[in-house]
Structure formats: structure tokens, C-alpha cells
N, C-alpha and C. Protein backbone atom coordinates (compact mmCIF):
# COMPACT_ATOMS: atom_id res chain seq x y z
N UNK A 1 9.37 1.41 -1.81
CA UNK A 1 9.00 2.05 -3.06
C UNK A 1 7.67 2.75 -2.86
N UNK A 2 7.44 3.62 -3.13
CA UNK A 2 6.34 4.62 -3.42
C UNK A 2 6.32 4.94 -4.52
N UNK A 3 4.93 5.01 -5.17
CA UNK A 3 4.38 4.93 -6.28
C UNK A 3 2.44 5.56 -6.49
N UNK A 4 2.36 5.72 -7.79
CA UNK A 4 1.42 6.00 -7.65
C UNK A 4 0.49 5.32 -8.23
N UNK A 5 0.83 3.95 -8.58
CA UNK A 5 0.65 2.49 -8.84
C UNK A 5 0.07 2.42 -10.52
N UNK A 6 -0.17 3.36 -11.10
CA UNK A 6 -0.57 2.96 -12.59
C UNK A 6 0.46 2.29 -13.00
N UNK A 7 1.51 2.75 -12.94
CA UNK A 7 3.01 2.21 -13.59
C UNK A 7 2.85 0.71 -13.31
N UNK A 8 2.31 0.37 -12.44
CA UNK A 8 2.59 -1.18 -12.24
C UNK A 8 1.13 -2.06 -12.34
N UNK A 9 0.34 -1.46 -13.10
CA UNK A 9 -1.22 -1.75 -13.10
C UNK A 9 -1.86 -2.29 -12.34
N UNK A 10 -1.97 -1.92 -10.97
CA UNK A 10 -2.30 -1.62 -9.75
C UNK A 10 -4.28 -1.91 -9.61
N UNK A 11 -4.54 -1.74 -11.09
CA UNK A 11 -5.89 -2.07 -10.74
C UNK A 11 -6.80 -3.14 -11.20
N UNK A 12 -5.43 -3.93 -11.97
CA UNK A 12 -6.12 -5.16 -12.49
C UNK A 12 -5.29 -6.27 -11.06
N UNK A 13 -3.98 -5.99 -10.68
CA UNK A 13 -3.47 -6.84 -9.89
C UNK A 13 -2.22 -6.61 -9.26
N UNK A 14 -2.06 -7.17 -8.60
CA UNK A 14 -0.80 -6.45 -7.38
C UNK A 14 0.57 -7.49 -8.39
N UNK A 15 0.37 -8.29 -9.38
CA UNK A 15 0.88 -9.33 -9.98
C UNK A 15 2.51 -9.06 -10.30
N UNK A 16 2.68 -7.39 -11.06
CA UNK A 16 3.66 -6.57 -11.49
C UNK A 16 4.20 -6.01 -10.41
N UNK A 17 3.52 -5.87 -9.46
CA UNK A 17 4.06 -4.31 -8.20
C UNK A 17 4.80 -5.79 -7.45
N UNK A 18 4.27 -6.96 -7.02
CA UNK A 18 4.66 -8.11 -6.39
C UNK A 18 6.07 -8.79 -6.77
N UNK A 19 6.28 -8.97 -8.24
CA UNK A 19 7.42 -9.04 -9.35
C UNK A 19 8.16 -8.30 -8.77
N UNK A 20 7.92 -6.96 -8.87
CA UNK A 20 9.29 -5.32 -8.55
C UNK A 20 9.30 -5.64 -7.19
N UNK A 21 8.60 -6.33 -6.07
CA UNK A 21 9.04 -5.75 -4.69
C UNK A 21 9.75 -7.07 -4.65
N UNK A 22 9.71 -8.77 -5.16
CA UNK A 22 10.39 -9.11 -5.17
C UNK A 22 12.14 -8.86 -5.78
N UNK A 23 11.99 -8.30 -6.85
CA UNK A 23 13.05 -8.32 -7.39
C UNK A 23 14.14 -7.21 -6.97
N UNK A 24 13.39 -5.93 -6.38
CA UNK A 24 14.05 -5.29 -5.52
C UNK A 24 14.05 -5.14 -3.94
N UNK A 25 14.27 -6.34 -3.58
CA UNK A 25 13.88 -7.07 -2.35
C UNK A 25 13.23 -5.31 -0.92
N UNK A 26 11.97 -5.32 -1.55
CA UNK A 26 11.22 -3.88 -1.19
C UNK A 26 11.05 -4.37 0.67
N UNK A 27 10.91 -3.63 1.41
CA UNK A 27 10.01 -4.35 2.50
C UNK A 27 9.21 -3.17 2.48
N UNK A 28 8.49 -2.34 2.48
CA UNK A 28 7.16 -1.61 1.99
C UNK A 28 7.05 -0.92 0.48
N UNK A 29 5.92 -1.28 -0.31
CA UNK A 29 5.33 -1.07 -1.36
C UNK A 29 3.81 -0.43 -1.39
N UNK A 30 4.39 1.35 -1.35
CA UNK A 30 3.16 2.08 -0.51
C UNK A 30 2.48 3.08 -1.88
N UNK A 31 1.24 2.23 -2.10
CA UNK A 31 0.89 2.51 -3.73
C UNK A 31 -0.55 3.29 -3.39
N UNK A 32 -0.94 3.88 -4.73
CA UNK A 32 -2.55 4.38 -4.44
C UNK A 32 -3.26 4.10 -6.03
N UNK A 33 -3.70 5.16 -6.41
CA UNK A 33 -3.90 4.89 -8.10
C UNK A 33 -5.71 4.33 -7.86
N UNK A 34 -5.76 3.52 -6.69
CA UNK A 34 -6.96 2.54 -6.92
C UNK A 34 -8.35 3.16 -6.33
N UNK A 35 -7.98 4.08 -5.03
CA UNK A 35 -8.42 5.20 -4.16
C UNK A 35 -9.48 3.53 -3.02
N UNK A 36 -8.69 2.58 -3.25
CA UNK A 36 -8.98 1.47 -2.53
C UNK A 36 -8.08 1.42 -1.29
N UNK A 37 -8.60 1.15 0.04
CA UNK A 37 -7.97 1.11 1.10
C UNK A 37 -7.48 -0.82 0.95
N UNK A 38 -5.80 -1.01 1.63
CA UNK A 38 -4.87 -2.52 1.03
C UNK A 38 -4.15 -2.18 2.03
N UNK A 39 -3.77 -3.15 3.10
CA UNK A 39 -2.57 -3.60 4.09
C UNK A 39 -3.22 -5.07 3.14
N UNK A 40 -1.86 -5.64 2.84
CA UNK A 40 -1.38 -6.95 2.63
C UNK A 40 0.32 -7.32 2.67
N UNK A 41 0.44 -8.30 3.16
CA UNK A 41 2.37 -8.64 3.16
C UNK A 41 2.45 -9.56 2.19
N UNK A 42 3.18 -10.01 1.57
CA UNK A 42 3.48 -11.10 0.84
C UNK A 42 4.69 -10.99 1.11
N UNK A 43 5.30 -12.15 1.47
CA UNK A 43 6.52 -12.58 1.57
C UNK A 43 6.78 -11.64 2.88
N UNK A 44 8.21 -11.23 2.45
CA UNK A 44 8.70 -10.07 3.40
C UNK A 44 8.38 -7.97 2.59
N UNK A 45 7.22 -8.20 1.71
CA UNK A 45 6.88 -6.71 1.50
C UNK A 45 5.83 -6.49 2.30
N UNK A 46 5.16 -5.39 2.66
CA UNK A 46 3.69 -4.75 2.98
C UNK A 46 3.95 -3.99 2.02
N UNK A 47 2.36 -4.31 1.49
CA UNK A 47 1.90 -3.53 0.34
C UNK A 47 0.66 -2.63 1.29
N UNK A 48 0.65 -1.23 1.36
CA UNK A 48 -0.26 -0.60 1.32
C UNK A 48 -0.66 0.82 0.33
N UNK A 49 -2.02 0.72 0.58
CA UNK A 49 -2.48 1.63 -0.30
C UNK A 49 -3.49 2.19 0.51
N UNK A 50 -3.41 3.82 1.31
CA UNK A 50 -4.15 4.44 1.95
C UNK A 50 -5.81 4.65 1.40
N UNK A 51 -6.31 4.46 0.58
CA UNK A 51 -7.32 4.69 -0.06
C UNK A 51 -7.47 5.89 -0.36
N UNK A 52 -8.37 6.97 0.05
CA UNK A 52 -8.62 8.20 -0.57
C UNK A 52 -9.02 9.02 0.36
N UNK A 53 -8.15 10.24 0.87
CA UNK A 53 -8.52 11.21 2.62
C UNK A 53 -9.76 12.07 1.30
N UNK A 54 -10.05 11.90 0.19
CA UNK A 54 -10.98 12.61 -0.21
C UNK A 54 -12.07 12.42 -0.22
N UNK A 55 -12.50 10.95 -0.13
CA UNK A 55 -13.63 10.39 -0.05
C UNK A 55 -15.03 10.91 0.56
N UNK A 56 -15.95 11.16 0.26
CA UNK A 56 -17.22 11.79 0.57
C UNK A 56 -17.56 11.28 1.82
N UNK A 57 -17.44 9.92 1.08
CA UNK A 57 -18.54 8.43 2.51
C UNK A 57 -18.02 8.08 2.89
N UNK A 58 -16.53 7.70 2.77
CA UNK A 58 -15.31 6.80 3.58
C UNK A 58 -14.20 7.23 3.35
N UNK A 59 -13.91 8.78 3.91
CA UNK A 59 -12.56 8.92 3.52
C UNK A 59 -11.25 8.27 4.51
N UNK A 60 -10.41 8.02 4.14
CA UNK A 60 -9.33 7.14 4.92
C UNK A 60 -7.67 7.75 4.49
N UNK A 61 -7.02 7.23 5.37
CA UNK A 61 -5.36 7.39 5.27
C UNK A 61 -4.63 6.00 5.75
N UNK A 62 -3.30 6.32 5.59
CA UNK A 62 -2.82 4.86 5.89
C UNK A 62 -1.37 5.41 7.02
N UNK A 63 -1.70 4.46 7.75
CA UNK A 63 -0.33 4.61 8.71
C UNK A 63 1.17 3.71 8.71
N UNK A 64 2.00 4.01 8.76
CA UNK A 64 3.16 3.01 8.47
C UNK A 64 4.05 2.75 10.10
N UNK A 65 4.06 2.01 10.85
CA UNK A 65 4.81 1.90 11.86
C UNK A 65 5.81 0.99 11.55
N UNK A 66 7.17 1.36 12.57
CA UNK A 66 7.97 0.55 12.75
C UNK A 66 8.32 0.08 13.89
N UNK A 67 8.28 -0.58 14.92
CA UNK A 67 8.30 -1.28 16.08
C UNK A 67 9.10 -1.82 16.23
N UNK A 68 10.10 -2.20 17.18
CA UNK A 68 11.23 -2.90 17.34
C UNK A 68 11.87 -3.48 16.11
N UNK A 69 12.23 -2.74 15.26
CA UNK A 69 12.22 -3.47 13.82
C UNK A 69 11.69 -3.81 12.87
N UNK A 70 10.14 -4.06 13.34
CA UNK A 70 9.57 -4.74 12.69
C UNK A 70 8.46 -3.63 11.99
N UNK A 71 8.43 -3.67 10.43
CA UNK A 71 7.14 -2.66 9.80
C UNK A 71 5.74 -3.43 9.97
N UNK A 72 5.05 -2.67 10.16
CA UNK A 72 3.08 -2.70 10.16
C UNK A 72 2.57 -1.23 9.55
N UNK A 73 1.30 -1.81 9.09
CA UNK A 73 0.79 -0.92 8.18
C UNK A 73 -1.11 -1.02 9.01
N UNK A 74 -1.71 0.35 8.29
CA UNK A 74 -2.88 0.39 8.90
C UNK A 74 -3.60 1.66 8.14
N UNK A 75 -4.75 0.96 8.29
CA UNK A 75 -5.84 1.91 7.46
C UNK A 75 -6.74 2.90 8.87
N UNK A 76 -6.78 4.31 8.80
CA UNK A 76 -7.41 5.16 9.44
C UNK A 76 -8.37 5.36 8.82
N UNK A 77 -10.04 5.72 9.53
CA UNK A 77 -10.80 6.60 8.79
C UNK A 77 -10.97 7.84 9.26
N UNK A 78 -10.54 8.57 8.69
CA UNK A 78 -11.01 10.02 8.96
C UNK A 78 -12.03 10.58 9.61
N UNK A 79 -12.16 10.92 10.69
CA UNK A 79 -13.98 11.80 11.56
C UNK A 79 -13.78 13.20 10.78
């Protein structure tokens, strides 16, 4: 699921987006809304959220790999 995480109020808690990736058994939940850089798994989702390539002082992106099957997620900072 991709999102742009207000819908799931993304900035008080991952509580709702966690609910939907359970219930639609998600294995990545790739949100922003917060302009906060987030690799976390719970269960079998990764939740990431690239933070913000706009950022003045820390701009960043997020990478999504898949490896023998298996998804990983990762925060870049931008030079």
C-alpha cells in the first residue's frame, strides 16, 4: 500500500496504518505525510516513510529492495 499517510493519521501513530496492513495482510506500507525518515517491520509489513528529498538540512529518500524474496527498506541522504 502506498499512501500519503494522513488518511491513516500517520502523525499521531502508525496504530491505524498497522490495523490496515494487518487486515490486508500488506508486506510493504510505504507512507510519508510526516516528512519523517521510518524503516520499521511489524509483524510481516515494512513500514517506510522516505522523509523529505526537500529538506534544506537533511534531505533524504527511501529505498525498497527485494533480495532473494525477501523485502528491506532503507533511508538515503541525499549529497
Amino acid at each position: 500500500l502506498m499512501c500519503h499517510g494522513h488518511t491513516y493519521g500517520v502523525k499521531q501513530s502508525l496504530l491505524s496504518a498497522g490495523l490496515a496492513a494487518e487486515a490486508q495482510n500488506l508486506d510493504l506500507f510505504l507512507f510519508g505525510h510526516t516528512h519523517r525518515p521510518l524503516v520499521d517491520r511489524r509483524g510481516k509489513t515494512l513500514f517506510l516513510n522516505p522523509g523529505s528529498i526537500g529538506d534544506r538540512v537533511r534531505p533524504t529518500y527511501g529505498v525498497v529492495t527485494i533480495t532473494g524474496g525477501k523485502l528491506d527498506g532503507g533511508i538515503c541522504l541525499l549529497d
